[in-house]
Every structure is written in C-alpha cells, then in structure tokens.
Protein backbone atom coordinates (compact mmCIF):
# COMPACT_ATOMS: atom_id res chain seq x y z
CA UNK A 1 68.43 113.85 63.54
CA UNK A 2 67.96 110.35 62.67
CA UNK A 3 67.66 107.35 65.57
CA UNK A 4 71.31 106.19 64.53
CA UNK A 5 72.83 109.48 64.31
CA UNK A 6 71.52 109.79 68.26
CA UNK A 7 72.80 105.94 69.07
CA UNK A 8 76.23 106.94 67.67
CA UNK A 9 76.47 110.34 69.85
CA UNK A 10 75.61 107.92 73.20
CA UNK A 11 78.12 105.93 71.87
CA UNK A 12 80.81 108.45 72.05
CA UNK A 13 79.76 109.97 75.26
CA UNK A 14 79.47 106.45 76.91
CA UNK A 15 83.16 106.06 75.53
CA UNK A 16 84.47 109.40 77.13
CA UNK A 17 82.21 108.66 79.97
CA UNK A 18 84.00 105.10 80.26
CA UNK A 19 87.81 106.65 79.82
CA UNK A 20 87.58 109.50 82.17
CA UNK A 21 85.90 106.29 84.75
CA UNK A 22 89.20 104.47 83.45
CA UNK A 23 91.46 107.23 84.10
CA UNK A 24 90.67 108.41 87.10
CA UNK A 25 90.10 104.72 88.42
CA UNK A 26 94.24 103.94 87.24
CA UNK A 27 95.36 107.35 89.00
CA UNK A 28 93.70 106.50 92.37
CA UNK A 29 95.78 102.99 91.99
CA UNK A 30 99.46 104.51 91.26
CA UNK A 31 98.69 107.07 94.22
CA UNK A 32 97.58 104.47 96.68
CA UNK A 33 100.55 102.03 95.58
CA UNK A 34 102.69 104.79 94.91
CA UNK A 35 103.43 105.68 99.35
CA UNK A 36 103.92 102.61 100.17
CA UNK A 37 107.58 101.66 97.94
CA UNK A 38 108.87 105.17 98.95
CA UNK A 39 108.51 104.23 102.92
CA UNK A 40 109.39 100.76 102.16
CA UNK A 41 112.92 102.33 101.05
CA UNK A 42 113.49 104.46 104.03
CA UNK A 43 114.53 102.52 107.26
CA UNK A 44 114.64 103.49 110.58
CA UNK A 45 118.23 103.65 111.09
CA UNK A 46 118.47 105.98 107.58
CA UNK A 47 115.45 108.39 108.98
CA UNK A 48 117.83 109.40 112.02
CA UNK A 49 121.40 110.63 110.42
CA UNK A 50 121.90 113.82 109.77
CA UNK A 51 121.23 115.04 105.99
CA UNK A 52 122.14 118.65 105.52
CA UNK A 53 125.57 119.05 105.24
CA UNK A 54 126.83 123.05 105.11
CA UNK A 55 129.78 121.84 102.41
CA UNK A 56 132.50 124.27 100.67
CA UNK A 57 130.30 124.35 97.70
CA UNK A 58 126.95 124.90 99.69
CA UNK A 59 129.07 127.92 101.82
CA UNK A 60 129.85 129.35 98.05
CA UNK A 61 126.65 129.60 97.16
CA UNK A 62 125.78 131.49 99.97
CA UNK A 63 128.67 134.01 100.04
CA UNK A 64 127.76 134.64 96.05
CA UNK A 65 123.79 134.97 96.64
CA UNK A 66 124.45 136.68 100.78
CA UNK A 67 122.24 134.39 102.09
C-alpha cells in the first residue's frame, strides 16, 4: 500500500468521522429548539379545558369494538 493510497483512506474516514460529528451536532440543535415552539403554543388558559370529548362517533366506535 502506497503512502497516498493510506492519505486517501484518512481522508475518507476523517470525512465520515466529520459527518457523523455534523450530524449528530444538527440533531442535538432541532431537539433542543424543537420543546421550546411546542410550549410556546400552549397557554395556560388552553392547558386547563377539557379535551376528551365521549362524541356520537367516539360512542360508535366503542359499541362496534365493546370497549
């Protein structure tokens, strides 16, 4: 194995090396960002009413699946 043959294979790993660095770097950003829009969103006043709502639709489903 020739000296440029081993230069190119560092080359290569140092590139993988330097995406999966990259990659991981970008996730760790959109999950850190990512909490902080959805509880932006979400007031106090919309955290207290009531959400399920046991509908005609919701009672159909039940009777068909006896749940």
């Amino acid at each position: 194995m020739s000296k440029q043959d081993k230069q190119e294979k560092l080359g290569r790993r140092d590139f993988l090396r330097g995406a999966g660095v990259g990659a991981a770097a970008a996730t760790v950003a959109v999950v850190v960002a990512a909490p902080a829009k959805v509880e932006a969103a979400e007031n106090a006043q919309e955290r207290k009413k009531a959400r399920y709502k046991e509908t005609e639709h919701v009672k159909t489903y039940y009777a068909q699946n006896r749940l």
